[in-house]
Protein backbone atom coordinates (compact mmCIF):
# COMPACT_ATOMS: atom_id res chain seq x y z
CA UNK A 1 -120.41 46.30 -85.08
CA UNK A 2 -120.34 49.11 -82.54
CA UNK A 3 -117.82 48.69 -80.41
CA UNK A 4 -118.44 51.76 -78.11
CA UNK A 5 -115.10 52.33 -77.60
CA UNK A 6 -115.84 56.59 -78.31
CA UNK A 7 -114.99 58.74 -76.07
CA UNK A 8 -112.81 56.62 -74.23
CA UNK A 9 -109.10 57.08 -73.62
CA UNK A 10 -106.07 54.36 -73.82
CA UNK A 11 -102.04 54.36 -72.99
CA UNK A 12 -100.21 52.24 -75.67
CA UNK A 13 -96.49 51.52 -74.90
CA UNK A 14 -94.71 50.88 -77.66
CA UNK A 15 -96.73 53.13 -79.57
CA UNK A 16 -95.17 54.59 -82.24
CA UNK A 17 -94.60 51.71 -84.75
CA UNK A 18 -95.29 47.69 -85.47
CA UNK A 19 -98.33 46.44 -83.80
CA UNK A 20 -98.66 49.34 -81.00
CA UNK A 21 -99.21 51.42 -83.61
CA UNK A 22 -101.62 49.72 -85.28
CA UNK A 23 -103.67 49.36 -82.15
CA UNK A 24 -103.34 53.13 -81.76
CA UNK A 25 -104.66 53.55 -85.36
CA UNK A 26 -107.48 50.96 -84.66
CA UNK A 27 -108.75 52.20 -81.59
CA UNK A 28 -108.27 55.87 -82.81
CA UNK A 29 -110.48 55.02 -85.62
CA UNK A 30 -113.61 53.88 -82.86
CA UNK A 31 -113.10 57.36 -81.58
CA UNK A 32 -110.61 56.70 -78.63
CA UNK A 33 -108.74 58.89 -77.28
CA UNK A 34 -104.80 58.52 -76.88
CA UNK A 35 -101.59 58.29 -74.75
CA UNK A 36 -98.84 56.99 -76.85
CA UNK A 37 -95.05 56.13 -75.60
CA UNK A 38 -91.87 55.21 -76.70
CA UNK A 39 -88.29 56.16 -76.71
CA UNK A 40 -87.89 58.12 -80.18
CA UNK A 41 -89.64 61.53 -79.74
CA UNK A 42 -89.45 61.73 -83.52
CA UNK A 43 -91.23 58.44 -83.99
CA UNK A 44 -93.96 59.47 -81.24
CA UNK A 45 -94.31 62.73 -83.61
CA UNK A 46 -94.70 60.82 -86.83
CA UNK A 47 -97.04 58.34 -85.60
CA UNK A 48 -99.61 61.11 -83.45
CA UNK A 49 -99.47 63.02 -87.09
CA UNK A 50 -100.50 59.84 -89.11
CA UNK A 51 -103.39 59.68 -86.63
CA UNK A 52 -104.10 62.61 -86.36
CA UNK A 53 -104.32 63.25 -90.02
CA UNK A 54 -107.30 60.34 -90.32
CA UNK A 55 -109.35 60.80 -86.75
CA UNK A 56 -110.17 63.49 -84.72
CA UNK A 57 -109.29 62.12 -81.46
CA UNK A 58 -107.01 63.61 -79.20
CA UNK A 59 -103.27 61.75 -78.94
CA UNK A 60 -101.09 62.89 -76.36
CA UNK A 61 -96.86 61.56 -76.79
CA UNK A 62 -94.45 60.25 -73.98
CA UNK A 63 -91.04 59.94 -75.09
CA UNK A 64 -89.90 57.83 -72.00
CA UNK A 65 -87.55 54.56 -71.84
CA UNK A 66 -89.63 52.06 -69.31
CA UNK A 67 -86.80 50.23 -68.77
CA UNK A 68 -86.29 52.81 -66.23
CA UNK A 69 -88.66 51.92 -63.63
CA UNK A 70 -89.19 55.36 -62.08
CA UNK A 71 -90.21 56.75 -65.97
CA UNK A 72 -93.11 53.50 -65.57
CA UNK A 73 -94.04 54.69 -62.62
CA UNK A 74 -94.23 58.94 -63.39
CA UNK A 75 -96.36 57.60 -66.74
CA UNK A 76 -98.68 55.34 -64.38
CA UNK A 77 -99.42 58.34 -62.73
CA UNK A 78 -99.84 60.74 -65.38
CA UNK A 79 -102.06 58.05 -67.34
CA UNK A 80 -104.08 56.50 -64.53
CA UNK A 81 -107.06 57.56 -65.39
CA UNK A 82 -107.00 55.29 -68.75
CA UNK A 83 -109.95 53.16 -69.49
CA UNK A 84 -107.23 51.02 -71.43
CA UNK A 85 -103.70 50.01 -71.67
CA UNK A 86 -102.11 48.56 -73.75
CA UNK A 87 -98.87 46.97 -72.64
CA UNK A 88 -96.63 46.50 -75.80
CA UNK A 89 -93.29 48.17 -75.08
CA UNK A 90 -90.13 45.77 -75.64
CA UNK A 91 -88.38 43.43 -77.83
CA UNK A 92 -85.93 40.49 -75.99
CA UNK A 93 -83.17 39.33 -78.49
CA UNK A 94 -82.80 35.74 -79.61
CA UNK A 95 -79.73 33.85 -78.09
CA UNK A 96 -78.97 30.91 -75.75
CA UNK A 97 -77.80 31.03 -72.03
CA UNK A 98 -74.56 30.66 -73.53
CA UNK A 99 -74.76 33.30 -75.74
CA UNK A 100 -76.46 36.25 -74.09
CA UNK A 101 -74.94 38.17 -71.90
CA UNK A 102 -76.15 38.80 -68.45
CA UNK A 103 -76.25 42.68 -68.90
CA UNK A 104 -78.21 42.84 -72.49
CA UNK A 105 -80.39 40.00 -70.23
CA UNK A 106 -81.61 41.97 -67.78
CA UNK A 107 -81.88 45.22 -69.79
CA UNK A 108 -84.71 43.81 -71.72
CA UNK A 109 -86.43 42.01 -68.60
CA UNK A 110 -86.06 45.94 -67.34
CA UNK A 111 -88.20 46.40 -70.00
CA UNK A 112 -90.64 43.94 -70.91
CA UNK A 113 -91.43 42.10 -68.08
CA UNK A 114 -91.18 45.29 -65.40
CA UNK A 115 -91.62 47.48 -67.86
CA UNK A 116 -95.07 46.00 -67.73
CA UNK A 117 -95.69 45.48 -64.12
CA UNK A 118 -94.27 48.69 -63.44
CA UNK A 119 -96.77 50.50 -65.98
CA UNK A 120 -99.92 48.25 -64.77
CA UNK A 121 -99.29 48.75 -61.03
CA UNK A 122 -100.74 51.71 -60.79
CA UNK A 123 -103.08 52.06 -63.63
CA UNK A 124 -104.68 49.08 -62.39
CA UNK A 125 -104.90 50.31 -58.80
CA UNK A 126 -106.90 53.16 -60.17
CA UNK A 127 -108.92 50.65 -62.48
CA UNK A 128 -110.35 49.09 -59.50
CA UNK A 129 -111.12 52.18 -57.44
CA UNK A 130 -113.36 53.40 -60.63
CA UNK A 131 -114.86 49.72 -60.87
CA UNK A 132 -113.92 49.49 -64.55
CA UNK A 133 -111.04 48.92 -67.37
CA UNK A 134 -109.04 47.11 -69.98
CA UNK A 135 -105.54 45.88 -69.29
CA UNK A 136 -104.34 43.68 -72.71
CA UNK A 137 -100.73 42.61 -72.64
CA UNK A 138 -99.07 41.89 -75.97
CA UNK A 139 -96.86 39.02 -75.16
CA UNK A 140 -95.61 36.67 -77.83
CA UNK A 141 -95.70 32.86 -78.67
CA UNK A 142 -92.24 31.78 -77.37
CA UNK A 143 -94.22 31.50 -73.70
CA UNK A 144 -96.13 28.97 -75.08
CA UNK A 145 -93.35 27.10 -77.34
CA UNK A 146 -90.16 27.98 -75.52
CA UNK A 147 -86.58 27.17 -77.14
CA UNK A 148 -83.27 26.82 -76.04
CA UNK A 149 -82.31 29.64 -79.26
CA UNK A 150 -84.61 32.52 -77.19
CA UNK A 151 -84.66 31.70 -73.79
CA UNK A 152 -84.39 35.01 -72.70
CA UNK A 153 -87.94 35.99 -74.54
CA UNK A 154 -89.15 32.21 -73.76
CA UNK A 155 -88.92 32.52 -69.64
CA UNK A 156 -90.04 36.59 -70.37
CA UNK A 157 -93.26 35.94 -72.26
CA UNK A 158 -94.08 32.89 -70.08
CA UNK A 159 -94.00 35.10 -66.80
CA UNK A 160 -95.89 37.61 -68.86
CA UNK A 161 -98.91 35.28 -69.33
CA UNK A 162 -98.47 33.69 -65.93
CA UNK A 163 -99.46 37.50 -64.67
CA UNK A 164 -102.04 38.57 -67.36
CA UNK A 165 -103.86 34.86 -65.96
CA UNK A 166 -103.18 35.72 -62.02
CA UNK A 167 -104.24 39.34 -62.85
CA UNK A 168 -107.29 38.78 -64.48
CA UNK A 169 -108.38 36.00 -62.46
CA UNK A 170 -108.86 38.20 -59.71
CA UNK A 171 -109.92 41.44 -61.51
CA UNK A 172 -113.08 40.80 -62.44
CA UNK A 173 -113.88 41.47 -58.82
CA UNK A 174 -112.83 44.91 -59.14
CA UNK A 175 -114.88 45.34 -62.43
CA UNK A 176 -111.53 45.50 -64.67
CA UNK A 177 -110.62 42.67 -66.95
CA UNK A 178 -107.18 41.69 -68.06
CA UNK A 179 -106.05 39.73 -70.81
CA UNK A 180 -102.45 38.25 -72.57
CA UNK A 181 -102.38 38.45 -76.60
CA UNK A 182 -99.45 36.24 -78.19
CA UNK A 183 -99.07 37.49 -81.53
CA UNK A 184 -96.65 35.26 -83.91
CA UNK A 185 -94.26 36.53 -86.39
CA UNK A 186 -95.61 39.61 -88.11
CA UNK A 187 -94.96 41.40 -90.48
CA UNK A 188 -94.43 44.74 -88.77
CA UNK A 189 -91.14 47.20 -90.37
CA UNK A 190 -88.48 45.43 -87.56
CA UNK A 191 -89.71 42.38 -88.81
CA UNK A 192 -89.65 42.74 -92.81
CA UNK A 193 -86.26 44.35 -92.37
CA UNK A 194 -84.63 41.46 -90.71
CA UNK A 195 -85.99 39.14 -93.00
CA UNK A 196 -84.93 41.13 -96.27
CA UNK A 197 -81.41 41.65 -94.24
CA UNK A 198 -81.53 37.49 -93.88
CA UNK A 199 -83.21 37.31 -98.09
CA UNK A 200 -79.72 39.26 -99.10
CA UNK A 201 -77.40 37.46 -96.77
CA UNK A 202 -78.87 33.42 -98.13
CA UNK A 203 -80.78 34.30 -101.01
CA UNK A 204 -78.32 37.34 -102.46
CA UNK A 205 -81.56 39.37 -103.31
CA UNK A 206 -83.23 41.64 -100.06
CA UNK A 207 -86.71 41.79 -102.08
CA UNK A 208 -87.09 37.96 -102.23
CA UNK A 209 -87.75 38.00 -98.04
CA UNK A 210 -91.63 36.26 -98.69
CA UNK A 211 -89.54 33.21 -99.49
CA UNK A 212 -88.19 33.10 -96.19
CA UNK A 213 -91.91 33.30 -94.82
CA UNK A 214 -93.70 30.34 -96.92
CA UNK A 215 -93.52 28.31 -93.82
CA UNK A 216 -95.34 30.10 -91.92
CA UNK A 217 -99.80 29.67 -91.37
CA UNK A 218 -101.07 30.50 -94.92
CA UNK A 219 -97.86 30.57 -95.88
CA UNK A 220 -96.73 34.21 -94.69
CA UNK A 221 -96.35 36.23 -91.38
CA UNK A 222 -99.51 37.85 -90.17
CA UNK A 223 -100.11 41.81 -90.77
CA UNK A 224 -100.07 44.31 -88.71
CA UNK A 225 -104.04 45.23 -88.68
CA UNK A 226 -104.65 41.50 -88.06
CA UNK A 227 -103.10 41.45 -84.74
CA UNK A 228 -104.56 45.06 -84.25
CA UNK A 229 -107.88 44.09 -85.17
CA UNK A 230 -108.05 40.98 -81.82
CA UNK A 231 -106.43 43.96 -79.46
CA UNK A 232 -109.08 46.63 -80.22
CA UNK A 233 -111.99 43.89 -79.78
CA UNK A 234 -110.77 43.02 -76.50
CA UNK A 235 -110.43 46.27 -75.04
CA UNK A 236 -114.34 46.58 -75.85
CA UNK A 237 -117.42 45.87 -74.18
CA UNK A 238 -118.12 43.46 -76.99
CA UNK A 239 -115.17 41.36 -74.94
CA UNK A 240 -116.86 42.04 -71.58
CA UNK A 241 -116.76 38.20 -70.54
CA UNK A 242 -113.17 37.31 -70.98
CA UNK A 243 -110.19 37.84 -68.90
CA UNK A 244 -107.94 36.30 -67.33
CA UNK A 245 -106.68 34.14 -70.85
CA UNK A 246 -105.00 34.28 -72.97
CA UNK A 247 -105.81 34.65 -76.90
CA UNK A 248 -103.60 33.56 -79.65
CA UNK A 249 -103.32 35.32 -83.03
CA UNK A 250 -100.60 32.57 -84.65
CA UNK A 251 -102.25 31.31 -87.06
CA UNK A 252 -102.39 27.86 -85.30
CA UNK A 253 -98.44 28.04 -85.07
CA UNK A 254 -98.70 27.14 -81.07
CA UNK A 255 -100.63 23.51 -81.95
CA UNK A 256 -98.12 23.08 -84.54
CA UNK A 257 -95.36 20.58 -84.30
């Protein structure tokens, strides 16, 4: 399936590992061209070689933190001529009100939720003007099942796909679609290397960390390329009718009880 995606040119936050990077990789690979952040120069290196190394696209690195909202807004500028973006930057730690501090609170709202808004304000300003684009914002499931153990990440992703539904309710009269992806728990490096940490802590044995997955959809977390796979179909014209939703890769882990 041609997804005539070539020639065109997408910011991924987030970009240098997990499931940014697999987007990257997977919309590299239709021939698009790239603007890649995150906060690790060294990771943004590593990642624009392994792409580099497989397409010839062009991959251009930002090693900014968009917590800080004037970085979001100096890379909404540089990158607002995008035809995509890919909002993926940020990970909100589990804890209860109790137990999270208001400070390590806001610090990854800073980044996730305005991190986002920050990054899209702009680029989607310019979207409109051209009469054209892609906004996909990775969210996560905890909007849609919230718990009292990650309310911080529960009450973030929830506003997230609140605004990727307001957002691309009304874009499609601009000509720019927008659209919320909640992945579940995948199996990206963060990921495997808390559950091996958790395998040697209750199991005594790091390499045993499937076991702690069998209750999961098919009985394991989802890959990497899966996810990847959903994100570089929607950012293509093959997706031109939906926005405004938002699409579930879980497994069926939402409609579970």
């Amino acid at each position: 399936m041609d997804l005539k995606l070539s020639g065109r040119t997408a910011l991924i936050t987030g970009g240098s590992r997990g499931i940014g990077l697999g987007v990257a990789q997977g919309l590299a690979a239709e021939g698009c061209h790239l603007h890649l952040t995150a906060r690790n120069a060294a990771d943004l290196d590593a990642a624009r070689g392994k792409i580099l190394a497989a397409h010839k696209v062009n991959v251009t690195c930002h090693a900014l933190d968009l917590g800080v909202s004037e970085n979001a807004r100096r890379l909404a500028q540089a990158c607002r001529d995008v035809d995509i973006l890919v909002n993926n930057a940020g990970a909100i730690p589990q804890g209860t009100l109790t137990g999270l501090d208001e400070n390590t609170w806001r610090a990854s709202w800073d980044l996730k939720v305005f991190g986002y808004i920050n990054v899209t304000r702009d680029i989607y300003a310019a979207m409109c003007e051209r009469k054209r684009g892609v906004i996909v914002n990775i969210i996560g499931g905890a909007g849609e099942r919230p718990t009292a153990g990650y309310v911080a990440g529960s009450m973030a992703n929830a506003g997230l796909m609140a605004f990727s539904r307001a957002l691309g309710a009304e874009s499609p009269n601009h000509g720019v679609r927008v659209v919320g992806l909640n992945p579940s728990a995948t199996a990206t490096d963060r990921g495997v290397t808390r559950w091996r940490n958790q395998a040697q802590k209750d199991l005594g044995d790091a390499e045993r960390w499937r076991e702690l997955t069998k209750g999961f959809p098919f009985g394991r977390p989802a890959e990497v390329k899966e996810v990847a796979d959903v994100v570089v179909f929607l950012c293509s014209d093959r997706a031109s009718y939906v926005s405004g939703t938002i699409i579930s890769v879980d497994g069926g882990a939402a409609a579970r009880k």
